[in-house]
Protein backbone atom coordinates (compact mmCIF):
# COMPACT_ATOMS: atom_id res chain seq x y z
CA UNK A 1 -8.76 5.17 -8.98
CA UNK A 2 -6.55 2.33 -10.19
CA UNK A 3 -6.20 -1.99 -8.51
CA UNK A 4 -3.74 -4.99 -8.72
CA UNK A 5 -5.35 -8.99 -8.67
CA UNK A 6 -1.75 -9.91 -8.50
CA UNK A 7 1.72 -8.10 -7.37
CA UNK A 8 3.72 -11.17 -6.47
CA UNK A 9 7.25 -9.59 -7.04
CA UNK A 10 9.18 -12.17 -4.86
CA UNK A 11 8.58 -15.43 -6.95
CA UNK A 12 9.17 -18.41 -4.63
CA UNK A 13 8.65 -21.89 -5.50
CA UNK A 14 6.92 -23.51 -3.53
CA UNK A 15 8.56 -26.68 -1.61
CA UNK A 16 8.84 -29.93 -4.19
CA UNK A 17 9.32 -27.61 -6.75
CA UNK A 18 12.74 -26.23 -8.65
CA UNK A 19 13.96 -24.04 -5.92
CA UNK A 20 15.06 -19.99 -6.69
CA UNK A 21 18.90 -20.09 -4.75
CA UNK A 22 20.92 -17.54 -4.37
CA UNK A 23 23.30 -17.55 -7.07
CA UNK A 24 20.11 -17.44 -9.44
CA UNK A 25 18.75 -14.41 -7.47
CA UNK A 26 22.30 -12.74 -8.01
CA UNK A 27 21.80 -13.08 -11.38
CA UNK A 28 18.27 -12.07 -11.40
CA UNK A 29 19.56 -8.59 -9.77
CA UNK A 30 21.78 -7.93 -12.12
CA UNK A 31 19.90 -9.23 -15.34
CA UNK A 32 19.12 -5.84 -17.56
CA UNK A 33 15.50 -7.43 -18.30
CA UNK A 34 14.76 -6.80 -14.80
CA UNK A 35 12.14 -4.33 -14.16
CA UNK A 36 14.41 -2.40 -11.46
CA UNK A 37 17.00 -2.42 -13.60
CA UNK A 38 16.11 -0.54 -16.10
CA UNK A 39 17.07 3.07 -16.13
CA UNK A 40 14.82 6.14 -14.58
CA UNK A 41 13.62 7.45 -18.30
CA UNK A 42 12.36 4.00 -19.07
CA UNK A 43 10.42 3.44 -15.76
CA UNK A 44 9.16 7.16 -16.06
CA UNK A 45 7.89 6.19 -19.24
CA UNK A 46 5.90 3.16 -18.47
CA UNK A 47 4.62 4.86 -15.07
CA UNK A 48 3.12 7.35 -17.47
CA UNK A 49 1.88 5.02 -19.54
CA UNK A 50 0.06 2.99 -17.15
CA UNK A 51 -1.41 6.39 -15.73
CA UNK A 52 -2.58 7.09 -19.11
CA UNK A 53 -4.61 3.94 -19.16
CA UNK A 54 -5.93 5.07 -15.33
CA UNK A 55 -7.32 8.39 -16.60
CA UNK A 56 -8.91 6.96 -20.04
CA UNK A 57 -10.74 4.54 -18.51
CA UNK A 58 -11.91 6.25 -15.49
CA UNK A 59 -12.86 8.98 -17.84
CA UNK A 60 -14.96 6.49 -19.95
CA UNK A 61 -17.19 6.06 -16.65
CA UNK A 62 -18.03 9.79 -16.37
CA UNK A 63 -18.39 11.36 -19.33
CA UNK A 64 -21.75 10.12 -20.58
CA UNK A 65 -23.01 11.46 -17.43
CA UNK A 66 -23.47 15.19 -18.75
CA UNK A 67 -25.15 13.67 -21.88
CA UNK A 68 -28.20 11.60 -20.05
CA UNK A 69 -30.66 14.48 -20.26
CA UNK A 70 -30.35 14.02 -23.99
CA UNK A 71 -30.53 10.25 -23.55
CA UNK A 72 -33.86 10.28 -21.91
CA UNK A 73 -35.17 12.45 -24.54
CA UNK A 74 -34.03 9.93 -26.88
CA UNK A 75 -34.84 6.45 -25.73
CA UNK A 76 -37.83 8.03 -23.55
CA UNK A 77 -36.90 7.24 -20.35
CA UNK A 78 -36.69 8.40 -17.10
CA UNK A 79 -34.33 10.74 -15.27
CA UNK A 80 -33.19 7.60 -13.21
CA UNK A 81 -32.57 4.96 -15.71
CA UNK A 82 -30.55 6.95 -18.04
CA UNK A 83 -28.09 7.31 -14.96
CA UNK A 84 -27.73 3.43 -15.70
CA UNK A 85 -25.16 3.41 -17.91
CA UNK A 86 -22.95 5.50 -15.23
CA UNK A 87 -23.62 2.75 -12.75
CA UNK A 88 -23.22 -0.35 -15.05
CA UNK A 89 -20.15 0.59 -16.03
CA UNK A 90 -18.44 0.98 -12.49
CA UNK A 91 -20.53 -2.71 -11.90
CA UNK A 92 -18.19 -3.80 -14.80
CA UNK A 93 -15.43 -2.15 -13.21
CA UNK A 94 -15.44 -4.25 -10.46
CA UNK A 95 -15.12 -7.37 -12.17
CA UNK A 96 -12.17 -6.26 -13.27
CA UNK A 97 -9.38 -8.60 -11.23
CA UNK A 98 -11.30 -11.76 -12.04
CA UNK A 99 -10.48 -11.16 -15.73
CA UNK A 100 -6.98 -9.60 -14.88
CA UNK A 101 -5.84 -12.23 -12.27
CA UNK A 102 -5.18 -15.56 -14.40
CA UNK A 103 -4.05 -13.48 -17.45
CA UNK A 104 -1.54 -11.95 -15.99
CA UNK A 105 -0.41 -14.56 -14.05
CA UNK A 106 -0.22 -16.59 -17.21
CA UNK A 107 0.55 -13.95 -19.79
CA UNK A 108 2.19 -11.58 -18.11
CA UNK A 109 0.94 -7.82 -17.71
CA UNK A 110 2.20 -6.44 -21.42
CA UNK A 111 0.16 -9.13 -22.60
CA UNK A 112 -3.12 -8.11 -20.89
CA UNK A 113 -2.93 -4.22 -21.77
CA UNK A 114 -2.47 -5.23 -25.43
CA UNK A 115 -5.77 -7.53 -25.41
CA UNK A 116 -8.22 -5.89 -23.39
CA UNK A 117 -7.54 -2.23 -24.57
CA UNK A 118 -8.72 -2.44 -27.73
CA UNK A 119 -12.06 -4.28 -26.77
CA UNK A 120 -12.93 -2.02 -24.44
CA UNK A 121 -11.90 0.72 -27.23
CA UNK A 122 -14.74 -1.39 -29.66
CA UNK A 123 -17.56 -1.53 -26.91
CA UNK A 124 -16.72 2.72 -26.51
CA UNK A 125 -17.56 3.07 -29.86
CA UNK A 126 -20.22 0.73 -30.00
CA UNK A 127 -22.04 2.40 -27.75
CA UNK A 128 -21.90 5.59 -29.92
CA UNK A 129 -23.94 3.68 -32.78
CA UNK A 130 -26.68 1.93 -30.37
CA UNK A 131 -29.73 3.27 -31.35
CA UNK A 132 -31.21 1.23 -28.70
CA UNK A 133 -31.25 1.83 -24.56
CA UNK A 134 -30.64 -1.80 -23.58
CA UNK A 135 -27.45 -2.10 -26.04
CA UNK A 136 -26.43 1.22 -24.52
CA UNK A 137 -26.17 -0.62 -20.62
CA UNK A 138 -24.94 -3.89 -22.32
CA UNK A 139 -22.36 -1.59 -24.26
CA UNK A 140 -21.52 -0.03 -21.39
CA UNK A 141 -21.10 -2.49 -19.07
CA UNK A 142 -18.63 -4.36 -21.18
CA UNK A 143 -16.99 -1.43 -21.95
CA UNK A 144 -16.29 -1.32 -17.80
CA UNK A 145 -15.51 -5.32 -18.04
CA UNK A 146 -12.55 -4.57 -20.73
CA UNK A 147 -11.20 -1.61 -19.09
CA UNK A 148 -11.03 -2.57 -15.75
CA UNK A 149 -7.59 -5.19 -16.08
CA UNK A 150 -5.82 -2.15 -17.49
CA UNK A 151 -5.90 -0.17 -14.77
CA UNK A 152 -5.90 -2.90 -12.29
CA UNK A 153 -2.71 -4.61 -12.84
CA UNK A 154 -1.01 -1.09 -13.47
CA UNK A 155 -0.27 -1.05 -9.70
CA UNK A 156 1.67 -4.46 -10.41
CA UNK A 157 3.32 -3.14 -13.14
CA UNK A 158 4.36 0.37 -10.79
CA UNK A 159 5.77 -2.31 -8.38
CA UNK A 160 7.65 -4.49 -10.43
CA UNK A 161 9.15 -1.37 -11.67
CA UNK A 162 10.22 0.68 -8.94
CA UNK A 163 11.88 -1.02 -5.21
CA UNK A 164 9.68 -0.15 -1.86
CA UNK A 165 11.60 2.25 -0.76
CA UNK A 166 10.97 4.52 -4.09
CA UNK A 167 7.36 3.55 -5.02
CA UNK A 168 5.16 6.34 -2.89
CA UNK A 169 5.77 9.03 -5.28
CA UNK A 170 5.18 6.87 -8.41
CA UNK A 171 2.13 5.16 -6.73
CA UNK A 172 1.09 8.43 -5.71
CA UNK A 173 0.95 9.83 -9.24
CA UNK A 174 -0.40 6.51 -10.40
CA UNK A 175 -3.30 6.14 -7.73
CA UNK A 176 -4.37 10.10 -8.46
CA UNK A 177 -4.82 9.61 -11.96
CA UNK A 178 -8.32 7.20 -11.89
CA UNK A 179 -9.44 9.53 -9.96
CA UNK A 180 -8.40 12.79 -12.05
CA UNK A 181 -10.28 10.73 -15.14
CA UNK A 182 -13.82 10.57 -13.19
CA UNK A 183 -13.46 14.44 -12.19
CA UNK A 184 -12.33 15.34 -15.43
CA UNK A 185 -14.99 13.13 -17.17
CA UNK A 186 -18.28 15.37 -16.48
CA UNK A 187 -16.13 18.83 -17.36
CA UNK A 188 -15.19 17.18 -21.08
CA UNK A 189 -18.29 15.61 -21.56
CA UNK A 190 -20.59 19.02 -20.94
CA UNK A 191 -19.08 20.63 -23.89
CA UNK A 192 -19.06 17.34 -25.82
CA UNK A 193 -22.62 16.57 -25.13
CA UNK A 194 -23.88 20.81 -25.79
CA UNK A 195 -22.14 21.25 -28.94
CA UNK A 196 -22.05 17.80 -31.06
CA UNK A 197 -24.91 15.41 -28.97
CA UNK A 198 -24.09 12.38 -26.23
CA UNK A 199 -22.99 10.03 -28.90
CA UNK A 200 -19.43 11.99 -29.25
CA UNK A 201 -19.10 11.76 -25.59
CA UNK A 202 -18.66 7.82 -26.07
CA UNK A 203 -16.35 9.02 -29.57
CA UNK A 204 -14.43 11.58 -27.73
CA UNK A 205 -13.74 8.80 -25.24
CA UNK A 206 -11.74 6.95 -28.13
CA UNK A 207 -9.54 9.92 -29.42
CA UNK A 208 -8.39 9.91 -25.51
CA UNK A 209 -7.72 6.05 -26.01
CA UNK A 210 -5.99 6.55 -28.87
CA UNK A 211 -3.33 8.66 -27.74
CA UNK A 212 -2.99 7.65 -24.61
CA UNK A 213 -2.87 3.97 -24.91
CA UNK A 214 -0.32 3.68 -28.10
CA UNK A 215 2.66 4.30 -25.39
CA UNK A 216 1.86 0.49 -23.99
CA UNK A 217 3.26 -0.54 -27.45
CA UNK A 218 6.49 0.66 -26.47
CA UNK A 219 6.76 -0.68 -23.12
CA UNK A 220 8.62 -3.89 -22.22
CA UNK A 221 7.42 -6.86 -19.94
CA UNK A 222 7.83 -6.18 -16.44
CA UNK A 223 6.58 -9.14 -14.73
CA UNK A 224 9.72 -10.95 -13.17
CA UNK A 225 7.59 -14.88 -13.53
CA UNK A 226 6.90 -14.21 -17.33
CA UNK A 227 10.70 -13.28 -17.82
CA UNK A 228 11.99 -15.87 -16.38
CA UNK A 229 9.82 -18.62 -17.99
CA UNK A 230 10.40 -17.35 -21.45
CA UNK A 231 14.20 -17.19 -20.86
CA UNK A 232 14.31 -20.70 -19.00
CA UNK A 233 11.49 -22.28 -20.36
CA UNK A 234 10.83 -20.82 -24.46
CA UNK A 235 8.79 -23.89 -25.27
CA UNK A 236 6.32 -22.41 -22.52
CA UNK A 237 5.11 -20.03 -24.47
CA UNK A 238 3.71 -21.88 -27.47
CA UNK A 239 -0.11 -20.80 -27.63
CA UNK A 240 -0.67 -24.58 -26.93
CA UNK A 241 0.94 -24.56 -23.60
CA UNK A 242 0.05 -20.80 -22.82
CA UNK A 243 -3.60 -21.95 -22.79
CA UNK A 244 -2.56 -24.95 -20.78
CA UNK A 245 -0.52 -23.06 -18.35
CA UNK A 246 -3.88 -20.74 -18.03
CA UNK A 247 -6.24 -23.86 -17.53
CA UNK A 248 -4.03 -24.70 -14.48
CA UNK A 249 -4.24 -21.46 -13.46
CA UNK A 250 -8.02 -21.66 -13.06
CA UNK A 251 -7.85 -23.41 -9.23
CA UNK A 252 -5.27 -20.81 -7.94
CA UNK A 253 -7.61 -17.58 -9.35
CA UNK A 254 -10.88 -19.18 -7.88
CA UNK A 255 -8.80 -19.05 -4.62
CA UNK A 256 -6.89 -15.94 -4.73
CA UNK A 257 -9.43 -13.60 -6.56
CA UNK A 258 -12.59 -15.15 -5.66
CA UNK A 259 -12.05 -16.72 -2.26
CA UNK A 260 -8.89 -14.82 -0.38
CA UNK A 261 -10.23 -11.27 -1.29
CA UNK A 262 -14.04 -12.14 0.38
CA UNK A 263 -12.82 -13.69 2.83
CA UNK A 264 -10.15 -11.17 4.13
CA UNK A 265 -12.85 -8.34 3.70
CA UNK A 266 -14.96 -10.43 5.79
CA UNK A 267 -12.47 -11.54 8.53
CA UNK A 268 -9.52 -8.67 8.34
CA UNK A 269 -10.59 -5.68 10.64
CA UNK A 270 -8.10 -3.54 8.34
CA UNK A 271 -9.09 -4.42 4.93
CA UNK A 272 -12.76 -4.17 6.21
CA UNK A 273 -12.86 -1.02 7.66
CA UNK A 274 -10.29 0.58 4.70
CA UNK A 275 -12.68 -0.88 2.46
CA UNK A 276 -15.49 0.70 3.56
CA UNK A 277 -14.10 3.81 3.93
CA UNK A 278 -12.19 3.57 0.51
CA UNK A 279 -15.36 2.49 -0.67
CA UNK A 280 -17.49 5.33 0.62
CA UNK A 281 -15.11 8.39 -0.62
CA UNK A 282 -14.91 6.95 -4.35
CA UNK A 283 -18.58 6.59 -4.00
CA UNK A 284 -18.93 10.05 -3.27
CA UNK A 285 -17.11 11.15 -6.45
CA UNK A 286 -20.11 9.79 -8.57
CA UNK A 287 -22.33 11.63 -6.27
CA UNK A 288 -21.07 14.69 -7.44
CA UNK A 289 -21.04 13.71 -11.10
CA UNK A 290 -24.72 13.13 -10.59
CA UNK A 291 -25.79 16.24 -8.22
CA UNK A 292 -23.25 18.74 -8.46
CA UNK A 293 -24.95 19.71 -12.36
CA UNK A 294 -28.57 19.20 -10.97
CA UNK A 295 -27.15 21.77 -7.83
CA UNK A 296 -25.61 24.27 -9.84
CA UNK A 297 -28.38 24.23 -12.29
CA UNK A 298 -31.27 24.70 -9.63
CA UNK A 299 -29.16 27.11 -7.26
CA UNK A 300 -27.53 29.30 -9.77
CA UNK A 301 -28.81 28.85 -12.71
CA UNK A 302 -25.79 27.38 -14.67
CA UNK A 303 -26.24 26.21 -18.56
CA UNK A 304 -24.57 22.50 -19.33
CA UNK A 305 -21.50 24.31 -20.23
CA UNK A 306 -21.65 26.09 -16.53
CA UNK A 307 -22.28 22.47 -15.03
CA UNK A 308 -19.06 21.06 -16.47
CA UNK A 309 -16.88 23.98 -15.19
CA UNK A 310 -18.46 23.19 -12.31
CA UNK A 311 -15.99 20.32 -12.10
CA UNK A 312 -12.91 22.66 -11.63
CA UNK A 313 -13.38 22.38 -8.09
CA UNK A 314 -12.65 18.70 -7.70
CA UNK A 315 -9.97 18.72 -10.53
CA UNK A 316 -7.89 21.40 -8.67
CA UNK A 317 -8.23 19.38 -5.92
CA UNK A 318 -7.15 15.99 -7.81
CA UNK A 319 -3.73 18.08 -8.23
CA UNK A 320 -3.55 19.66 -4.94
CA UNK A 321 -4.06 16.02 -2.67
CA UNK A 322 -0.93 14.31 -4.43
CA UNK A 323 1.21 17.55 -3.42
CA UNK A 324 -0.56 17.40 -0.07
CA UNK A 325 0.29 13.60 0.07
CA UNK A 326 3.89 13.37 -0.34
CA UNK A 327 4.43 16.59 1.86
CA UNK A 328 3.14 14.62 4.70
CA UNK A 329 4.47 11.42 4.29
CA UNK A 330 7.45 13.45 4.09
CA UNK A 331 6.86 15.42 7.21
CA UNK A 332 5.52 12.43 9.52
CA UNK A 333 8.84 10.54 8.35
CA UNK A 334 10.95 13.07 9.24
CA UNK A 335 9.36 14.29 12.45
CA UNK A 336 8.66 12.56 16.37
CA UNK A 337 5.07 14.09 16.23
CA UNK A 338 3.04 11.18 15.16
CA UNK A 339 5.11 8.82 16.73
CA UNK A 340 2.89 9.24 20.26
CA UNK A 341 -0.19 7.84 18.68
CA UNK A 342 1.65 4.60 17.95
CA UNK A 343 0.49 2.40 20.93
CA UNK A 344 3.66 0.20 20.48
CA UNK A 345 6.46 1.85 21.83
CA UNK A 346 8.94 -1.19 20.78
CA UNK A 347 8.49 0.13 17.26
CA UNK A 348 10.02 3.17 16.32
CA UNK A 349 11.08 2.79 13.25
CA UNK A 350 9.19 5.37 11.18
CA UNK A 351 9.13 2.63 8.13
CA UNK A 352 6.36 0.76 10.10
CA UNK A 353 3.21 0.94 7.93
CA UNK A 354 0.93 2.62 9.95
CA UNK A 355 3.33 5.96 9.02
CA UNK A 356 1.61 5.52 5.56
CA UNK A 357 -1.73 6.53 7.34
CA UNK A 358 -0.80 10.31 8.13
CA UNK A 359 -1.94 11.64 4.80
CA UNK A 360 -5.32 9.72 6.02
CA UNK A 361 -5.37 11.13 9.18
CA UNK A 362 -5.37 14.50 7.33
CA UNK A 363 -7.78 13.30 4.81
CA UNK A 364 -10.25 12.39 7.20
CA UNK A 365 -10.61 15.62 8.96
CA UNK A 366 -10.68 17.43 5.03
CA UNK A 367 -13.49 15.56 3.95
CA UNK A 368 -16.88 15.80 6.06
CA UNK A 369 -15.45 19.99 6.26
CA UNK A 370 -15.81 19.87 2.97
CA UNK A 371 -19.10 17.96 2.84
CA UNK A 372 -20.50 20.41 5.03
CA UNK A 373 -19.36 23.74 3.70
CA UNK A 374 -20.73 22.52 0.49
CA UNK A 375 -24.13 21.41 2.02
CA UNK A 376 -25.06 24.80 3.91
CA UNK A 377 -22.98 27.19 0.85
CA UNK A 378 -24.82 25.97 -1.91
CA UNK A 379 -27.59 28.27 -2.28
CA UNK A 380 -28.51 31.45 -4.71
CA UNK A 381 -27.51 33.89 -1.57
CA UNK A 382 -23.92 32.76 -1.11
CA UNK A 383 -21.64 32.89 -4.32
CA UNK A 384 -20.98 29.46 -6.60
CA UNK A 385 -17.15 29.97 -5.44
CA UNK A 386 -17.69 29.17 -2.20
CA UNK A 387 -19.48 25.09 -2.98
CA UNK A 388 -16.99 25.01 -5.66
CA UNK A 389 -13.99 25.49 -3.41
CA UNK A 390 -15.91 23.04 -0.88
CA UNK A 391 -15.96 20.78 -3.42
CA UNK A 392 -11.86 21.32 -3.52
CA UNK A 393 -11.38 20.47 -0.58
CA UNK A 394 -13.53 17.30 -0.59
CA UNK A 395 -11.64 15.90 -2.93
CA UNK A 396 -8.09 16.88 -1.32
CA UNK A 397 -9.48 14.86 1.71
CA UNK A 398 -11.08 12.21 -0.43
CA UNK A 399 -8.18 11.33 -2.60
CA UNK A 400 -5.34 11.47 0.62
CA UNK A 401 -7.70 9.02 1.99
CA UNK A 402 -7.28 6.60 -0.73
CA UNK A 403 -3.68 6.95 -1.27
CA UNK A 404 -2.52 6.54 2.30
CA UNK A 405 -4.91 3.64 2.82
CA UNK A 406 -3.95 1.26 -0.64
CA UNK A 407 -0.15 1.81 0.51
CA UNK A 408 -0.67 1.47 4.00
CA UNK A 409 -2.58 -2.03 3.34
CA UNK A 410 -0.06 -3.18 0.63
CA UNK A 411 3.04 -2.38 3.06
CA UNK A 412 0.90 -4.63 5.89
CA UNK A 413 0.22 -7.22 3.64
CA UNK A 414 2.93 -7.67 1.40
CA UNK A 415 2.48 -8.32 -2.06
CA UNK A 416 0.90 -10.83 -2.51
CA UNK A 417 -1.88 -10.81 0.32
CA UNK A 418 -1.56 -6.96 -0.59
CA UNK A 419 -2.75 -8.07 -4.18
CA UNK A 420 -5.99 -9.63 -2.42
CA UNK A 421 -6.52 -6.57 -0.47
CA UNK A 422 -6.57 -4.49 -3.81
CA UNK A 423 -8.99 -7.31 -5.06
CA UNK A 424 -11.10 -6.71 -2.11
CA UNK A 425 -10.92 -2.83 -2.54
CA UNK A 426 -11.76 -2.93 -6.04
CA UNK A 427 -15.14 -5.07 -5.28
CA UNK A 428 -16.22 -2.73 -2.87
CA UNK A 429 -14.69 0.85 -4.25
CA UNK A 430 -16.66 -0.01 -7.62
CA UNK A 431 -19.90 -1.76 -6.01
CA UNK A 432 -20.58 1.80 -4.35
CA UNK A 433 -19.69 3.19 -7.50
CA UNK A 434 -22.35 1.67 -9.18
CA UNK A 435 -25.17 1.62 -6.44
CA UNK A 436 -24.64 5.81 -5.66
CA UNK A 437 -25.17 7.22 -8.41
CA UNK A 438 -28.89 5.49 -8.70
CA UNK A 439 -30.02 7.06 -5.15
CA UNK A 440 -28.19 10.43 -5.28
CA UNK A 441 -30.83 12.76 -7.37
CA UNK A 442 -33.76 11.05 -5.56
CA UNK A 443 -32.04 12.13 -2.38
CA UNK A 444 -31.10 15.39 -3.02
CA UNK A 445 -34.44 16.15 -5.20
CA UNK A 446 -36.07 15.16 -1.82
CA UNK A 447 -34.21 16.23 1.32
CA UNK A 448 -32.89 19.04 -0.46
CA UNK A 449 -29.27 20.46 -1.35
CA UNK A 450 -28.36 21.11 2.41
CA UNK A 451 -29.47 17.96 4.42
CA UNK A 452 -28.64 15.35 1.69
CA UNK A 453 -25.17 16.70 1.66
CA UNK A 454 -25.11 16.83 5.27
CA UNK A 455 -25.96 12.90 5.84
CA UNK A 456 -23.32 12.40 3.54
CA UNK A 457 -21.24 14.70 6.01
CA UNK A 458 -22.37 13.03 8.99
CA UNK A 459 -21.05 9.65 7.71
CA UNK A 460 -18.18 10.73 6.75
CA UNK A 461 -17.14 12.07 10.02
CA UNK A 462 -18.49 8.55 11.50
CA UNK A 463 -15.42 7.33 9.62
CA UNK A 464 -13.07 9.61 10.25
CA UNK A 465 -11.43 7.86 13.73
CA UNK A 466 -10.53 4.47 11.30
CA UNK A 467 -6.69 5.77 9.99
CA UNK A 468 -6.62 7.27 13.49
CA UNK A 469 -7.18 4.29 15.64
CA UNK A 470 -5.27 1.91 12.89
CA UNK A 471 -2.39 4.43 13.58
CA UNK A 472 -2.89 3.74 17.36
CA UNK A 473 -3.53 -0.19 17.39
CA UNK A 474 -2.44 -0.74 13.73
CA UNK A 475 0.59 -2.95 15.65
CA UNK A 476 -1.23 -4.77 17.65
CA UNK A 477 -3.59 -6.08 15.09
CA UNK A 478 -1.08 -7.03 12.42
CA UNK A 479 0.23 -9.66 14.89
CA UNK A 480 -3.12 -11.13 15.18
CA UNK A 481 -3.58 -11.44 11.30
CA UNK A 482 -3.73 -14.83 9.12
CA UNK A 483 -2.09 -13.03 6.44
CA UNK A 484 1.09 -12.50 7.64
CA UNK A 485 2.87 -10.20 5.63
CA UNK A 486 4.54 -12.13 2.85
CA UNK A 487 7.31 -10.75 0.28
């Protein structure tokens, strides 16, 4: 459930500076070091290796979770605080653009998988060998820091890659495979955890690193800035001037990763509400790492290893909602039916971005069902298929939520106020990340299996009118905006 700091794909200098004219731009289209121009096998490549790095590191974040019982034992601890190392590393998670931002700008996105990889990689494995609880948060925390500029500038790098019109399917893939990672987490780590102890979840994390970060090493620089200053400027990248170029850099990431991002979640009705509701549904994810083993253990009796298949209902679903996805897109694209929710009538053109918000639309109706069949199914009298297959469908609705709504606000906002938006998302999506899990076996401990799930329900169904009225008024509000869409 992957973010970009910074997808500016359309370099222009600013006025006072050497201009970009059109002959240059001719030549930039047809240069063969141009990301778009490189051929399908070696974009199909990179997109998979920049999923890859989506899935490890997502993975990372779940799959101590089955593993805590045994960390309590350990460290002597409560239930609650061994859930922190869950939460600290989604709070590491979110700082992930603030670290990404001026690197890539200044390095270029290669240069940023290459570095931060294989620390995150060393804090994984440190945390295998702590032998105390506190180094086991720090560990893990850092360990969230480090992997979080991989997957957030692998958006950028999908973009730089592939032209507007052929991104959804590749962003699709891309967006579906963070998410994938924290689902699968939980099922991996149960067998891990049963058979060889929680400190091989953290190891088996590594083998997964291993083999499916080594593709990056084969993958070329796709960031069209970084290209052109090393073939019109070579002298720039001397490590003396590349740490010069990034001290400059400092003023511009204070403003656009720091400043921008707050402020448009504060004062953009679209990135605050998406937000929120991105926010809510990747929170809910680590809800069900946390509950869905203490639910299936208490209703049905399941051992750890019956806990982790447990999973299998949101992974099915992980591969059902990118089918679901691009059928719809497809559908509302090619169809008149949505177009009578559209408020403007002066805009038919189906490539306005509020199209992007069907899948949404969907999503939203998907996910408190879902929420609720699982709350009221869940019990000893009623089969473990039927929660399970709830679970399925949460995630179908979950997941075509946050697909359709990180497209629909990169095609409003361009990409470089897009880029901000991300930034923006990522603060919030991995805030809740970290703040659910801590609440969730209190809650449903307390209120019980059917009511804690329902409140969940309830406020996901207070939710569910935002793609519906941004479909509706979506128009109207992107002509009020201060970020005017800019290429």
């Amino acid at each position: 459930m992957t973010d970009s700091p910074h997808i500016e794909l359309q370099h222009r200098a600013p006025v006072g500076e050497e201009s970009w004219d059109q002959t240059q731009e001719e030549l930039w289209n047809g240069d063969p070091e141009n990301a778009r121009n490189w051929s399908t096998s070696r974009k199909i490549f990179t997109s998979g290796a920049v999923s890859g790095i989506g899935f490890v590191c997502t993975l990372a974040s779940s799959i101590y979770a089955p593993g805590r019982q045994e960390t309590a034992a350990e460290f002597r601890i409560g239930e609650t605080v061994s859930i922190l190392p869950v939460s600290l590393y989604n709070l590491g998670m979110a700082f992930g653009p603030t670290i990404a931002s001026p690197l890539s700008e200044t390095f270029g996105r290669r240069a940023v998988y290459l570095v931060v990889l294989p620390v995150f990689a060393i804090f994984v494995l440190a945390t295998g060998f702590c032998h105390n609880f506190t180094a086991v948060c720090i560990c893990r925390f850092f360990a969230g820091a480090f992997a979080s500029p991989g997957v957030s500038i692998a958006t950028a790098t999908v973009a730089d890659m592939w032209a507007p019109s052929e991104r959804a399917r590749p962003l699709i893939i891309y967006y579906s495979s963070p998410v994938l990672g924290s689902a699968m987490g939980p099922l991996v780590g149960g067998f891990v955890a049963e058979s060889k102890g929680w400190r091989w979840t953290q190891w088996t994390t590594l083998f997964f690193a291993i083999t499916l970060f080594s593709p990056i090493m084969f993958t070329r620089e796709s960031y069209k800035k970084i290209i052109l200053k090393r073939k019109t400027r070579a002298e720039e990248t001397r490590p003396s001037r590349s740490l010069n170029a990034f001290l400059d850099q400092i003023p511009k990431f204070i403003r656009t990763t720091l400043i921008r991002p707050v402020h448009m979640l504060l004062t953009e009705p679209i990135v605050t509400l998406l937000c929120m509701y991105m926010g809510f549904q990747f929170g809910l994810l680590y809800v069900f790492v946390i509950a869905s083993p203490w639910v299936f253990s208490t209703r049905y009796g399941f051992s750890l290893t019956g806990q982790s298949l447990s999973f299998l209902g949101l992974i099915i679903g992980c591969f059902l909602a990118p089918m679901f996805a691009m059928a719809i897109d497809k559908t509302a694209r090619g169809s008149n039916l949505p177009r009578f929710l559209l408020q403007s009538t002066s805009t038919p053109d189906k490539s306005v971005p509020e199209y992007r918000l069907c899948s949404a639309m969907f999503g939203s109706i998907c996910l408190p069902t879902g929420l609720f069949w699982f709350a009221w199914t869940a019990r000893s009298s009623i089969h473990w298929i039927s929660p399970i297959a709830a679970q399925c469908l949460v995630m179908i609705g979950s997941l075509n939520i946050y697909l359709s709504a990180g497209m629909y606000m990169m095609d409003t906002y361009g990409p470089l106020y897009g880029a901000s938006a991300n930034g923006a998302n990522s603060l919030t999506r991995y805030s809740l990340a970290a703040a659910f899990p801590l609440f969730t076996l209190q809650m449903y401990q307390g209120i019980g299996v059917g009511w804690a799930s329902s409140v969940l329900g309830f406020c996901a169904l207070a939710m569910a009118p935002i793609p519906w009225a941004f479909f509706r008024h979506g128009p109207k509000l992107r002509e009020k905006s201060k970020y005017q869409r800019s290429d």
